[in-house]
Protein backbone atom coordinates (compact mmCIF):
# COMPACT_ATOMS: atom_id res chain seq x y z
CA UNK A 1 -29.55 179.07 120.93
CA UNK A 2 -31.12 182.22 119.93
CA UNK A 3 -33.32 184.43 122.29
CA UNK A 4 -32.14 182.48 125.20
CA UNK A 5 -33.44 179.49 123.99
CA UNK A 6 -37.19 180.68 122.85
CA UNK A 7 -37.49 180.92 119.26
CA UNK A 8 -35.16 179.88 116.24
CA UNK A 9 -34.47 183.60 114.66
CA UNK A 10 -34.57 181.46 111.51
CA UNK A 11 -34.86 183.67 108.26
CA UNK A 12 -37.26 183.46 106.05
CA UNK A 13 -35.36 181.56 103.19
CA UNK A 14 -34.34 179.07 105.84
CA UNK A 15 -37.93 178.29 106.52
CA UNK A 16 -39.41 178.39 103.21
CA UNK A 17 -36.14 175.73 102.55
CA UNK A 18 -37.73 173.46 105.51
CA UNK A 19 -41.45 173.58 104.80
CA UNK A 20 -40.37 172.85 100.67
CA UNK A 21 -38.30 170.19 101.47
CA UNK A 22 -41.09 167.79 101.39
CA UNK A 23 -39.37 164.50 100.14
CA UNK A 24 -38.42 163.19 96.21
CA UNK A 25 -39.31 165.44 93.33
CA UNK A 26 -39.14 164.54 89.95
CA UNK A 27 -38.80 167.23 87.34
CA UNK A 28 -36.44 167.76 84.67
CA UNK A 29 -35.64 171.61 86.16
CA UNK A 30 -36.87 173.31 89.58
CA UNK A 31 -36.26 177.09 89.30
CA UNK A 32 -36.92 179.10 92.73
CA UNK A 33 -39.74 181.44 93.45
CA UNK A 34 -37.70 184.09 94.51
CA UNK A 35 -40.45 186.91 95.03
CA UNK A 36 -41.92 184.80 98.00
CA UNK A 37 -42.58 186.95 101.96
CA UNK A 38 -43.66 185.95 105.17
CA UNK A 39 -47.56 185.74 104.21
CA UNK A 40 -46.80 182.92 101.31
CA UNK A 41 -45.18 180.97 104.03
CA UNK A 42 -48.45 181.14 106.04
CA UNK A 43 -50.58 179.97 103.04
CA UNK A 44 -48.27 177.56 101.87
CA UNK A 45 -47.74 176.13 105.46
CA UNK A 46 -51.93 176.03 105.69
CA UNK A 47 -51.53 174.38 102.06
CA UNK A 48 -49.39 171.66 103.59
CA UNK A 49 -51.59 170.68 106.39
CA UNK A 50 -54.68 170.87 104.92
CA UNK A 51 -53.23 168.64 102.02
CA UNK A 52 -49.59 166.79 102.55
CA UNK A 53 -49.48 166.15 98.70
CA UNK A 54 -49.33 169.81 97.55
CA UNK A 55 -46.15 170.19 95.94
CA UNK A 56 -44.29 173.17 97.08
CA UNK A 57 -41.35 175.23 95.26
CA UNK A 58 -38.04 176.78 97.19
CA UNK A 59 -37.53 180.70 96.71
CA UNK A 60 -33.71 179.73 96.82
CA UNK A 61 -31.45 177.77 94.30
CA UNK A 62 -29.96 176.42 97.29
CA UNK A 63 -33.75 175.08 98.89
CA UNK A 64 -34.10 173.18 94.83
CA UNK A 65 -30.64 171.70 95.48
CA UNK A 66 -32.03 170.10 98.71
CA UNK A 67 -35.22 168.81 96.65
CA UNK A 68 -33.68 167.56 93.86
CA UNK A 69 -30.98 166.11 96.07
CA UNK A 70 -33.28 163.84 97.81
CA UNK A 71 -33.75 161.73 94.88
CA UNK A 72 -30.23 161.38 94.08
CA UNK A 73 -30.24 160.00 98.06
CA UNK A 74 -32.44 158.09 97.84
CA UNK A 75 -33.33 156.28 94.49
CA UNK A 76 -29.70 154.06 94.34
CA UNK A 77 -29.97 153.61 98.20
CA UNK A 78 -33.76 152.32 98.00
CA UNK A 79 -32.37 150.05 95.35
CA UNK A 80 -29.51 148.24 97.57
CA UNK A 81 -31.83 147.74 100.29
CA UNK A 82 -34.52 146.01 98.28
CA UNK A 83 -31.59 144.18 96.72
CA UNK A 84 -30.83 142.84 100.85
CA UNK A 85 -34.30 142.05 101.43
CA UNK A 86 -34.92 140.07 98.41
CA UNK A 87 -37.74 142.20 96.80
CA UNK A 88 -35.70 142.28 93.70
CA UNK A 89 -32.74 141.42 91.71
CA UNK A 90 -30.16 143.63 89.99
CA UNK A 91 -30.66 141.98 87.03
CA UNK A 92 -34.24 143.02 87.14
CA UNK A 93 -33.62 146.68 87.27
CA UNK A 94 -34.74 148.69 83.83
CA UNK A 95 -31.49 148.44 81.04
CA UNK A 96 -32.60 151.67 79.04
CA UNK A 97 -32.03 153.43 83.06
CA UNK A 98 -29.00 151.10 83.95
CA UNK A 99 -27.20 152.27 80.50
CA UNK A 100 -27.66 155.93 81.67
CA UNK A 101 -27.20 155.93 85.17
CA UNK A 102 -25.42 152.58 86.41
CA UNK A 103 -27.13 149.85 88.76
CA UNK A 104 -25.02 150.64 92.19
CA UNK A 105 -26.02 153.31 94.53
CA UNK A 106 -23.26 154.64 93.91
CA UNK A 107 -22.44 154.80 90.44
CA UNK A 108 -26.19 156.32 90.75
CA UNK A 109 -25.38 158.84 92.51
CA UNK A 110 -22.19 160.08 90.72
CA UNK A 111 -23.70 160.07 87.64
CA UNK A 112 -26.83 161.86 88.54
CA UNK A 113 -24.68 164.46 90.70
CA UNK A 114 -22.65 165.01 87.71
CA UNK A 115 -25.63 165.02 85.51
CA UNK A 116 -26.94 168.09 87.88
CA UNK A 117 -23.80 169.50 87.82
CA UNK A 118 -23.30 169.62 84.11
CA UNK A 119 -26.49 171.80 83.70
CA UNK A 120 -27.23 173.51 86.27
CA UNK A 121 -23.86 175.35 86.92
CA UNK A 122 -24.13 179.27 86.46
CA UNK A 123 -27.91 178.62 85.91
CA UNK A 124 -30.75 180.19 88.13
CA UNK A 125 -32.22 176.85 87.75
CA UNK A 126 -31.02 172.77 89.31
CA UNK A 127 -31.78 170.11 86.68
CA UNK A 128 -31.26 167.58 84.66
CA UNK A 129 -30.45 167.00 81.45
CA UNK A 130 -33.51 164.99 79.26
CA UNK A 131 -31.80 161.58 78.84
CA UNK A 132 -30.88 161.28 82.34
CA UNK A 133 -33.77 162.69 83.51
CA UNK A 134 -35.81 160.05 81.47
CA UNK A 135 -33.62 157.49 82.40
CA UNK A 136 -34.45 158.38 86.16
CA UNK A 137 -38.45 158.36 85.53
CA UNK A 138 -37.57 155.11 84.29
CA UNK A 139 -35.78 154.08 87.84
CA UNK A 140 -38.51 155.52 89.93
CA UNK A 141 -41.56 153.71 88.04
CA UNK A 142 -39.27 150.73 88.92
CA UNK A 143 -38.64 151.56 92.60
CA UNK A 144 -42.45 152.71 92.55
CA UNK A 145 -43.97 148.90 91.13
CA UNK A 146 -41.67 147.06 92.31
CA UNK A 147 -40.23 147.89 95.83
CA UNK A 148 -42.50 151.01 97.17
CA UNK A 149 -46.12 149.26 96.26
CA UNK A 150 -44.56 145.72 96.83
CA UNK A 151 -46.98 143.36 99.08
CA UNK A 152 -44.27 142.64 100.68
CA UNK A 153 -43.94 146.51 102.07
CA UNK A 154 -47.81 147.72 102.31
CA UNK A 155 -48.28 146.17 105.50
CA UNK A 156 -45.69 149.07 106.86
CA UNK A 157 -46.77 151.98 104.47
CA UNK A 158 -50.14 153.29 106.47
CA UNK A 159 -47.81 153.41 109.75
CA UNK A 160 -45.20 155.12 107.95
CA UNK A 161 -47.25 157.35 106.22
CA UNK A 162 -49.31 158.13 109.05
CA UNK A 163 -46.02 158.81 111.56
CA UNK A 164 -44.68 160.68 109.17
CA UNK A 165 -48.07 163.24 108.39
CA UNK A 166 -48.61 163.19 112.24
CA UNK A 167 -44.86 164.98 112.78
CA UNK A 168 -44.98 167.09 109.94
CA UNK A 169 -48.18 168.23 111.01
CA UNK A 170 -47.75 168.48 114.54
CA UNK A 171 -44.21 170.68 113.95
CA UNK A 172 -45.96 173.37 111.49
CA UNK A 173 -49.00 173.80 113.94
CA UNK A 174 -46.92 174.11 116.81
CA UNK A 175 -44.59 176.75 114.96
CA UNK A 176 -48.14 178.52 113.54
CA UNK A 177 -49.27 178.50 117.29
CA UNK A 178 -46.08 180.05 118.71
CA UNK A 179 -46.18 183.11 116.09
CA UNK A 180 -43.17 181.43 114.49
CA UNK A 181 -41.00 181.87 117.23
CA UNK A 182 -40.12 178.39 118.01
């Protein structure tokens, strides 16, 4: 614990990581916005609260790693559980997106990972290449009709929604209100 337990000491890059890493992203390449300082993180953190959906960008290749990796989390998993639950089939997933990317988590995962891998390495940019990241719009339009938007699911998605705005908010205006210290 830093300062005897009354702030985080966190740098700059490390918080800019946190308040970007918002959830899924889709975009074919997510290049950092290196020039950012303290006072961005202020507007950007104001941004966020006064409107959850504003889409932020990392100032580090490392903070677009995290973005981008969220999807390759989550897009196979989300998959498998809907599979458990009955909302859908494996059959019924996309072909065009199954030829690309597989239809297991896993297989989804390695191949997107690689995919990322393949052209991003000795880059200043994290992405995709066009057919797999096509083939991954594909998936999440899938995910999105048929297991997000589900009647099956929307009784949960205000109280998810809503637990999830009320934390996010509630840690950023705390933070504000300490001076960033905590």
């Amino acid at each position: 614990m830093e300062r005897k337990g009354k702030g985080w000491n966190l740098c700059l890059q490390t918080l800019d990581g946190i308040l970007s890493h918002d959830g899924e992203v889709h975009t074919p390449a997510l290049a950092p916005r290196r020039k950012k300082s303290f006072a961005d993180l202020q507007t950007e953190m104001a941004a966020k609260v006064g409107n959850p959906d504003t889409e932020l960008v990392p100032m580090t290749l490392e903070g677009c790693v995290v973005r981008m990796a969220d999807t390759v989390a989550y897009i196979g998993r989300d998959i498998e559980d809907a599979i458990r639950l009955g909302l859908i089939r494996r059959s019924d997933l996309p072909a065009p997106s199954v030829a690309v990317l597989g239809d297991t988590n896993g297989t989804i995962v390695f191949n997107l990972t690689t995919d990322i891998i393949r052209n991003s390495h000795g880059r200043d940019f994290v992405a995709f290449s066009s057919e797999v990241s096509e083939a991954l719009k594909g998936l999440k339009r899938f995910n999105l009709e048929r297991i997000y938007l589900n009647p099956r699911m929307k009784p949960h998605s205000a109280l998810i929604r809503n637990c999830s705005n009320t934390f996010s908010t509630a840690f950023w205006r705390t933070w504000k209100s300490s001076g960033g210290t905590r």
